[in-house]
Protein backbone atom coordinates (compact mmCIF):
# COMPACT_ATOMS: atom_id res chain seq x y z
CA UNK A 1 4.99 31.05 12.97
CA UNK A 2 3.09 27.92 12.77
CA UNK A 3 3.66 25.33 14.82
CA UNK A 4 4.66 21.50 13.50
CA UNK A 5 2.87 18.40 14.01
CA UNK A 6 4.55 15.24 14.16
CA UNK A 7 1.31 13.41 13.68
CA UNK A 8 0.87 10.88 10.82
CA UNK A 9 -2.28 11.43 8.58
CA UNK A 10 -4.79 8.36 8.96
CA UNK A 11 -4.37 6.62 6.31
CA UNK A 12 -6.80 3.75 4.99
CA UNK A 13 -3.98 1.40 3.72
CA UNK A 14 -1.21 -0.24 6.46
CA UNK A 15 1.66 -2.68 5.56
CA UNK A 16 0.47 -6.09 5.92
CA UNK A 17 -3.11 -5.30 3.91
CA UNK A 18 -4.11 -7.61 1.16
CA UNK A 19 -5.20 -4.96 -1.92
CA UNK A 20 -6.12 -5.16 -5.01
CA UNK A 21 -4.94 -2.36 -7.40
CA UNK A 22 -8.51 -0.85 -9.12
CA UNK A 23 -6.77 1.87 -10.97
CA UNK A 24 -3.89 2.06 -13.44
CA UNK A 25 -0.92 -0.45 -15.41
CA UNK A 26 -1.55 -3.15 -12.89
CA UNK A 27 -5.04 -2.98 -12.91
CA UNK A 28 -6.89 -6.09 -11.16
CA UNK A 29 -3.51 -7.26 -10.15
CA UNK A 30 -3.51 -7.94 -5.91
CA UNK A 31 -1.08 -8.47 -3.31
CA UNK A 32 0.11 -7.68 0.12
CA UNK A 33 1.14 -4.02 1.02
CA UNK A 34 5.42 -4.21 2.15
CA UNK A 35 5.88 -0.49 2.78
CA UNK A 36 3.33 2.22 3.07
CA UNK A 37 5.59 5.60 1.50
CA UNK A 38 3.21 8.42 4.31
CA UNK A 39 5.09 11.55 3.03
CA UNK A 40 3.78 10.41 -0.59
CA UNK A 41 0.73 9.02 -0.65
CA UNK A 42 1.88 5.51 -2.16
CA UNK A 43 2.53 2.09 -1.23
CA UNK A 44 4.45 -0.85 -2.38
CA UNK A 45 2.75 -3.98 -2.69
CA UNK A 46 4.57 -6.91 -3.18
CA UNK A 47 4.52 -8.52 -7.20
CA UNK A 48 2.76 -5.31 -8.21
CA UNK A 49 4.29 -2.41 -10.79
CA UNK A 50 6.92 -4.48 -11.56
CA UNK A 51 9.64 -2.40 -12.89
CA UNK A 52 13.12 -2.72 -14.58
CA UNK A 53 16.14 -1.26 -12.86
CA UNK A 54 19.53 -1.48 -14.87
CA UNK A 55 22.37 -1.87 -12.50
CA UNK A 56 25.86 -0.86 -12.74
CA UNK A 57 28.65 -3.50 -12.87
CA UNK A 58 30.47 -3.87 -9.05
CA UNK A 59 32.80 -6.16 -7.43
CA UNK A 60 29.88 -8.23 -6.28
CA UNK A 61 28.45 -8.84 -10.20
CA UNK A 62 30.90 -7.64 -12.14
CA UNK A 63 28.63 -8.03 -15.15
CA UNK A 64 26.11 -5.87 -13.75
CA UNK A 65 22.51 -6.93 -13.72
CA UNK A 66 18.75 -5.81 -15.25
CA UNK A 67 16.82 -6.49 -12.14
CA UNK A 68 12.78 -5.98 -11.50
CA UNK A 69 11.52 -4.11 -8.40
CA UNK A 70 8.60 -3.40 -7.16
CA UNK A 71 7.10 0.49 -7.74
CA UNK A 72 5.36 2.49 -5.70
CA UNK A 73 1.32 2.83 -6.31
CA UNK A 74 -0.39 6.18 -5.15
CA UNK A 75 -2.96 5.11 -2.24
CA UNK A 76 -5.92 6.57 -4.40
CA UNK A 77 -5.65 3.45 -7.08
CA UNK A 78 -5.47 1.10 -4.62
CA UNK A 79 -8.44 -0.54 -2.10
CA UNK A 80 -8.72 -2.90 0.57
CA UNK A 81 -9.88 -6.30 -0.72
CA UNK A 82 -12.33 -8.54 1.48
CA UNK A 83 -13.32 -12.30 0.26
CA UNK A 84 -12.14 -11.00 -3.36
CA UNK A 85 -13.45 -7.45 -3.83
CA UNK A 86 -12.56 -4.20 -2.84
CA UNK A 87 -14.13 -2.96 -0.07
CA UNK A 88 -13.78 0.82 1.14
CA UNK A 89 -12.92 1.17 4.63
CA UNK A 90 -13.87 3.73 7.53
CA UNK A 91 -13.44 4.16 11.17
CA UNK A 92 -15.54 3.67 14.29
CA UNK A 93 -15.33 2.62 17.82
CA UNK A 94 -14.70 -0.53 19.28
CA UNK A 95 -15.97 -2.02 22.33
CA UNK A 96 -12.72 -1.22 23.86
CA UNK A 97 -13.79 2.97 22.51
CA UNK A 98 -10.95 3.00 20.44
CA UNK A 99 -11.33 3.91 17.18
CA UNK A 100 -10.03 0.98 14.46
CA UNK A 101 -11.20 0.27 10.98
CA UNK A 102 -13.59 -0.93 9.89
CA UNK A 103 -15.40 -2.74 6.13
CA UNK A 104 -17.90 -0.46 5.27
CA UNK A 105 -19.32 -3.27 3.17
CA UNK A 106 -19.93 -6.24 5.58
CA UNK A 107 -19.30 -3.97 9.04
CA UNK A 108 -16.27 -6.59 10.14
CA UNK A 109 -13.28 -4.52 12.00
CA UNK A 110 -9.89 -4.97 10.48
């Protein structure tokens, strides 16, 4: 039997990140990352993959409602952007000799 890990993959993308989408619908569209999905490879970036959601009439809005959300983007079509551009990101040690990312373009940490 193998034995579980309970570690989370490294991942080149965190909540908080400014990205700009290089792949797919939203093409060239950027924003700032809300929720990183781990389990699924995707993110949701806020203003980005703006989709419709049809909601059912309730005591609240009795009506009911066409609302736009936010959908998730797989972490492959999206990048880190840096003065503009998208930058691809890697991982070395700090002074400190932890290890924390890193532009691979203009060698700044993150």
């Amino acid at each position: 039997m193998q034995k579980k890990s309970n570690k989370q993959p490294k991942l080149h993308i965190k909540s908080g990140d400014t990205v700009i989408v290089i792949a797919g619908n939203s093409k060239g569209k950027s924003g700032v990352v809300t929720k990183v999905i781990v389990d699924k490879n995707r993110a949701i970036i806020e203003g980005v993959n703006l989709q419709t959601k049809h909601v059912k009439p309730t005591s609240t809005s009795p009506q009911g409602a066409i609302e736009k959300r936010e959908g998730s983007i797989h972490l492959s079509n999206i990048a880190y952007m840096e003065d503009g551009k998208a930058v691809r990101t890697g991982r070395k040690l700090n002074e400190a000799g932890k290890l924390q990312r890193f532009s691979k373009v203009s060698g700044k940490f993150i």
